[in-house]
Protein backbone atom coordinates (compact mmCIF):
# COMPACT_ATOMS: atom_id res chain seq x y z
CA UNK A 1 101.04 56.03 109.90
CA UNK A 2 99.95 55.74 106.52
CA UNK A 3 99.50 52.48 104.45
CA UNK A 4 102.16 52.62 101.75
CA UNK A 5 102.74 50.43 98.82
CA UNK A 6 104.97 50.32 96.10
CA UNK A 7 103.32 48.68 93.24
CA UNK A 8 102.91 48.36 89.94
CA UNK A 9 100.79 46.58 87.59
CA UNK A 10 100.40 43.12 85.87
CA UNK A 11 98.30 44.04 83.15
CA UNK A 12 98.53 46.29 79.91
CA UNK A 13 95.50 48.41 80.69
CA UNK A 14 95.41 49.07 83.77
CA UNK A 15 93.95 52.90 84.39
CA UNK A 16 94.06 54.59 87.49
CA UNK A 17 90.81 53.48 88.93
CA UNK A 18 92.27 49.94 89.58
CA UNK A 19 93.37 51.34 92.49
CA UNK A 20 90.25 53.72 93.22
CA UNK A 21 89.88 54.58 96.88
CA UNK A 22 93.77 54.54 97.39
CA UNK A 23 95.91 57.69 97.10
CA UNK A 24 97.98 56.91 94.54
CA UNK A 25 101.28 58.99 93.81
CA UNK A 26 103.87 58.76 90.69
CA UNK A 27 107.73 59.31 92.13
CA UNK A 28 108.76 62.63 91.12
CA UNK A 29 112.98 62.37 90.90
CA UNK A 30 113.18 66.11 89.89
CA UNK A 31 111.21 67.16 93.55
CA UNK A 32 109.08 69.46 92.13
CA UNK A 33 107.23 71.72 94.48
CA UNK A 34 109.38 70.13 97.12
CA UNK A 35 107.67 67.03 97.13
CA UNK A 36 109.18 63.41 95.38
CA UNK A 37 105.87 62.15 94.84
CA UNK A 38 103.15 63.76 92.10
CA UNK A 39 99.19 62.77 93.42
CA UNK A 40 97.81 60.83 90.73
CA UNK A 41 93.66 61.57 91.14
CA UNK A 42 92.39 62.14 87.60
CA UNK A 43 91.51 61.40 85.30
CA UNK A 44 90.11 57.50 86.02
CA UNK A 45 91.71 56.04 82.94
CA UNK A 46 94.44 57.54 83.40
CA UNK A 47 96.73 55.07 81.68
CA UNK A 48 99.56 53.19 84.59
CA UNK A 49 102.19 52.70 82.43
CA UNK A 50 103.97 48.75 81.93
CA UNK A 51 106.94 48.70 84.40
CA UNK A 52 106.60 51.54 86.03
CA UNK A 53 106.51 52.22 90.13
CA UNK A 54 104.15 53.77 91.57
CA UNK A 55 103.24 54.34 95.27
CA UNK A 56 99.40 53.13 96.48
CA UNK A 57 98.72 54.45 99.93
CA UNK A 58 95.66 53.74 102.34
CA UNK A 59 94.55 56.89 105.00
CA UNK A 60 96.28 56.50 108.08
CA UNK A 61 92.77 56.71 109.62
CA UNK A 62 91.99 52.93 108.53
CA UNK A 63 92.66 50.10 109.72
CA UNK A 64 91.49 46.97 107.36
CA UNK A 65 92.57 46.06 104.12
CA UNK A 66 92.08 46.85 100.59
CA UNK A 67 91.61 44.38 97.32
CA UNK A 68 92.82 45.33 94.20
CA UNK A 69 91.64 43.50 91.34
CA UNK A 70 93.13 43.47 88.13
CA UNK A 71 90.77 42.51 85.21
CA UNK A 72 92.65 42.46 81.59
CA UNK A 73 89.24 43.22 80.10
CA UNK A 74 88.50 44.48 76.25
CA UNK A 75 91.60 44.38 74.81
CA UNK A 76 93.73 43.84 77.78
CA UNK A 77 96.77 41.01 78.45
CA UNK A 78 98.58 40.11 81.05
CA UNK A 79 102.29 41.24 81.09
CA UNK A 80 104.89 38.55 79.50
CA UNK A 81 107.80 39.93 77.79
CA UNK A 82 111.00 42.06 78.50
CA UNK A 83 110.27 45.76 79.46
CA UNK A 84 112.74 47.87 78.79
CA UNK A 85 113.44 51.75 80.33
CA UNK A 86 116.07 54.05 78.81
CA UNK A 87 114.56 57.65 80.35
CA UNK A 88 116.39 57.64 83.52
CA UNK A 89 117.23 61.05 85.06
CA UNK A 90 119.63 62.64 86.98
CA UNK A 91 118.30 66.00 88.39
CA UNK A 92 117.27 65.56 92.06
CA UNK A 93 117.40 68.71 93.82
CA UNK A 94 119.20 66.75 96.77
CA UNK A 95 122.50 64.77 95.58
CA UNK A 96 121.70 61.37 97.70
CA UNK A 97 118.50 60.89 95.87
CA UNK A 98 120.00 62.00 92.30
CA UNK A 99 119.32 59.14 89.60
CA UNK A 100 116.84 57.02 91.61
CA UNK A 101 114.19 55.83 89.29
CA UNK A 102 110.79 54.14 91.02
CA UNK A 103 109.94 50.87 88.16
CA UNK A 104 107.95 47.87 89.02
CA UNK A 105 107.84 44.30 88.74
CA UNK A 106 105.31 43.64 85.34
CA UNK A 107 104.40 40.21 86.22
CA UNK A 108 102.17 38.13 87.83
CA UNK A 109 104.96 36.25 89.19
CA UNK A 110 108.02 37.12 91.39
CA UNK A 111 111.14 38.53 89.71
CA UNK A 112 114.98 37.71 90.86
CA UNK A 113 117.34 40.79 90.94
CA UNK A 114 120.32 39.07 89.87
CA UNK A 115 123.25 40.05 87.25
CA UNK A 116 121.50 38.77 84.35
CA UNK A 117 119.78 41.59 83.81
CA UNK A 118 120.69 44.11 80.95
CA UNK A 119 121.61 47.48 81.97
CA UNK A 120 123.83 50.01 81.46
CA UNK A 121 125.12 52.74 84.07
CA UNK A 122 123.34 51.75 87.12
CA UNK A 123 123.93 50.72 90.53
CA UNK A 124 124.00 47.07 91.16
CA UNK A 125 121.44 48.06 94.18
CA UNK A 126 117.76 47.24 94.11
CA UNK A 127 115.85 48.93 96.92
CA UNK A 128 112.22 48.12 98.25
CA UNK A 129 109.80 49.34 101.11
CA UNK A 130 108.88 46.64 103.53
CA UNK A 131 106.77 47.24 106.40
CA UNK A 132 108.37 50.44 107.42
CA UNK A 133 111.53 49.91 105.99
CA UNK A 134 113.58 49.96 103.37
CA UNK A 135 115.14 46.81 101.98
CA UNK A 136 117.78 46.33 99.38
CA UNK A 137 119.74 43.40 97.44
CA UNK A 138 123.05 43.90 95.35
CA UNK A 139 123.59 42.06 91.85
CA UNK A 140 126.91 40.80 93.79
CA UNK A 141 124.65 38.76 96.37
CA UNK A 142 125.06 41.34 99.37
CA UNK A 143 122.02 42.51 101.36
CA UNK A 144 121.18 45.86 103.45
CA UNK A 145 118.46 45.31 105.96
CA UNK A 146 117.42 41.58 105.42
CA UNK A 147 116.63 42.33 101.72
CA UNK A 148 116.62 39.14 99.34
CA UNK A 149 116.73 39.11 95.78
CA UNK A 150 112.98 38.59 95.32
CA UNK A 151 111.02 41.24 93.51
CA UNK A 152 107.25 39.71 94.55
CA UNK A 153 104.73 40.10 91.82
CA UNK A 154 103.13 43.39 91.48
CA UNK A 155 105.71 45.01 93.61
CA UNK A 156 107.48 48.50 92.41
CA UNK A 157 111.16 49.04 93.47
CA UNK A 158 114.21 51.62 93.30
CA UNK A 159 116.65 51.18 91.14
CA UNK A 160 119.46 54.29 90.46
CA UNK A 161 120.73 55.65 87.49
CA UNK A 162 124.85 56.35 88.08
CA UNK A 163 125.39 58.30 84.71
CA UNK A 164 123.37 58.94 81.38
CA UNK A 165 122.64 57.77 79.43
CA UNK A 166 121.08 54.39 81.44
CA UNK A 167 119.19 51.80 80.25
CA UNK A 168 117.35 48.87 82.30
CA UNK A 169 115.52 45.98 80.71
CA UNK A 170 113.29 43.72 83.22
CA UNK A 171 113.62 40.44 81.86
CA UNK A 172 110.71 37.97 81.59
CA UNK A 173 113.42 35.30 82.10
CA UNK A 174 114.06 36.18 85.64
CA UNK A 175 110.62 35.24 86.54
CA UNK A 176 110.22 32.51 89.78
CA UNK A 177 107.67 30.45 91.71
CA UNK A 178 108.06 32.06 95.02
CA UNK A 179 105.04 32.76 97.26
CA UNK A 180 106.97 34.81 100.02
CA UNK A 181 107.91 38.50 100.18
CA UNK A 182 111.27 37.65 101.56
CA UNK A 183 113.07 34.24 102.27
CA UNK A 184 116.35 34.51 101.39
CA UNK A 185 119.47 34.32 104.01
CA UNK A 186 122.12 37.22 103.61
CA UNK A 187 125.18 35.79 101.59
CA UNK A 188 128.18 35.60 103.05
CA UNK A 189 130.38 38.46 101.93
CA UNK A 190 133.94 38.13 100.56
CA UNK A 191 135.09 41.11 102.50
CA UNK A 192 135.27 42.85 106.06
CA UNK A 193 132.28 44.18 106.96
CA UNK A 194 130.91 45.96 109.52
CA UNK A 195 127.18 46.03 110.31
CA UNK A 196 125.40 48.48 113.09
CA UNK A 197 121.97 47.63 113.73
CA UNK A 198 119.49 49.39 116.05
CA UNK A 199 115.13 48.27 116.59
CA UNK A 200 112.61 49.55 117.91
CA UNK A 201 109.38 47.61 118.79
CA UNK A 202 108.86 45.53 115.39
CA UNK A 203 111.45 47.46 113.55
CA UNK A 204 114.76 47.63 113.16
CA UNK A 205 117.39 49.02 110.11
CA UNK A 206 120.98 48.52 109.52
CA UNK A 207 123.94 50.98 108.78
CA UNK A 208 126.82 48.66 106.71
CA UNK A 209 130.55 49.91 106.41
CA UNK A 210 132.48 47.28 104.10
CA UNK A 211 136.16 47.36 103.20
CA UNK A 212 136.69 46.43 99.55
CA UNK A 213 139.62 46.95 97.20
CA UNK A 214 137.69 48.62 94.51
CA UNK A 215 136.07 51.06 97.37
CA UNK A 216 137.12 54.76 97.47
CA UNK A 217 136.13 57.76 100.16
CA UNK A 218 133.94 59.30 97.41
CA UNK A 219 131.11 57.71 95.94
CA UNK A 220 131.07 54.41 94.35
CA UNK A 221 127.91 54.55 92.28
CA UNK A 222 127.37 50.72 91.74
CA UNK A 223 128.73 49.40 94.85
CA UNK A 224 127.33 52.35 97.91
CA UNK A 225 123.67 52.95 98.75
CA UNK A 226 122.44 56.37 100.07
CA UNK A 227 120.47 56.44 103.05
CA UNK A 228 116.45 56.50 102.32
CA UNK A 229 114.92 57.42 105.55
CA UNK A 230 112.33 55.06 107.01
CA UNK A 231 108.91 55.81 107.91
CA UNK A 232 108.15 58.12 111.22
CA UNK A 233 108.69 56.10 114.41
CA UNK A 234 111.08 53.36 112.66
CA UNK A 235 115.68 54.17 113.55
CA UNK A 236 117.25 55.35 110.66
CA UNK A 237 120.89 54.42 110.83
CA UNK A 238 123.89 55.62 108.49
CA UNK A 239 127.12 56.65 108.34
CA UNK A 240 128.59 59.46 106.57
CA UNK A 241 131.56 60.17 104.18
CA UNK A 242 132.52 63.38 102.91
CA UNK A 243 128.67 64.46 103.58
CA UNK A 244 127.15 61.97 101.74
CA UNK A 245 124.53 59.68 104.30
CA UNK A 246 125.30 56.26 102.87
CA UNK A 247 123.10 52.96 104.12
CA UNK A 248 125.84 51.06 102.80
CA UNK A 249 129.20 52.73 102.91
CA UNK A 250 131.89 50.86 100.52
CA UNK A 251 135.51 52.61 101.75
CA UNK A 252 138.81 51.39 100.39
């Protein structure tokens, strides 16, 4: 299949052409034209903006690898303070994607999704796209799919907007020395919990039912996770409440 990255960048002037020879898409919450993601092919300086997401995809024709070199040039820094976001949407045509908001990680160092972080009306879920799959981490320590609570440098990621307004700030203070994509163990959770895993080959993915006393039937914005299907040929497991397809399902 195709090569896909989530990514964003570690420098203030970074233009388009950093990435030249990859497709390179915006996400597109609204679904315009049917499609979540807007092609991004010109201008070349077209401006990628601090903190934001953006989705860097090879042909599914080739098989090496690409280098991406970031060069702060004339006028240029590298990233190091707080980036704040207070734009968030809520207007997906399809109500388990409504409020998901594709940002990045502005550094050149891994970030740790944790509770420190200021925000204001969003889930406590950060989600990511590993391989295939999609990984997430909770600010209460929980995991879906083997996700850890490292945000790798350069590396864009889902975060969802439960009302608006909605604010997030990326903090330059959650910044770690870690030189692996994932290395964390699940926690262990406080509360029954049922996970339902199925593979295939070198994937596998994870459908997560947990009984908590703040849980409801309906949708718990900060504590559930709708399902974001994997990539073609990779299971994609979830349950389903009241016709919502939840990744992790929080009940009462």
């Amino acid at each position: 299949g195709y090569q896909n990255h989530l990514v964003s960048s570690p420098i203030s002037n970074a233009t388009l052409n950093t990435y030249y020879d990859l497709y390179f898409y915006a996400y597109d919450e609204a679904g315009t034209d049917g499609s979540y993601w807007d092609n991004i092919y010109e201008p070349l300086d077209f401006p990628l903006a601090v903190g934001q997401g953006y989705n860097a995809t090879g042909s599914q024709y080739y098989t090496g690898t690409t280098t991406v070199l970031f060069n702060t040039g004339p006028g240029g820094v590298l990233n190091n303070s707080d980036v704040t976001f207070t734009n968030f949407t809520r207007n997906s045509p399809n109500t388990g994607y409504v409020g998901f908001e594709l940002v990045g990680n502005p550094f050149q160092s891994a970030l740790e999704w944790n509770g420190n972080w200021p925000m204001s009306n969003l889930s406590g879920w950060m989600l990511l796209w590993d391989y295939d799959t999609y990984r997430g981490w909770h600010t209460d320590g929980t995991d879906h799919n083997d996700g850890t609570a490292v945000i790798p440098a350069s590396q864009g990621f889902f975060v969802r907007a439960i009302d608006i307004p909605a604010s997030l700030t990326i903090p330059a203070a959650e910044r770690i020395h870690d030189n692996q994509a994932f290395y964390k163990n699940p926690s262990e959770y406080p509360h029954p919990i049922l996970r339902i895993e199925a593979s295939s080959s070198e994937h596998a993915d994870e459908a997560v039912v947990v009984f908590h006393p703040e849980g409801s039937d309906a949708f718990d914005g900060y504590y559930d996770l709708s399902k974001f299907s994997n990539a073609e040929g990779v299971p994609s497991l979830y349950t389903v409440t009241k016709g919502h397809k939840y990744g992790f399902n929080v009940l009462s």
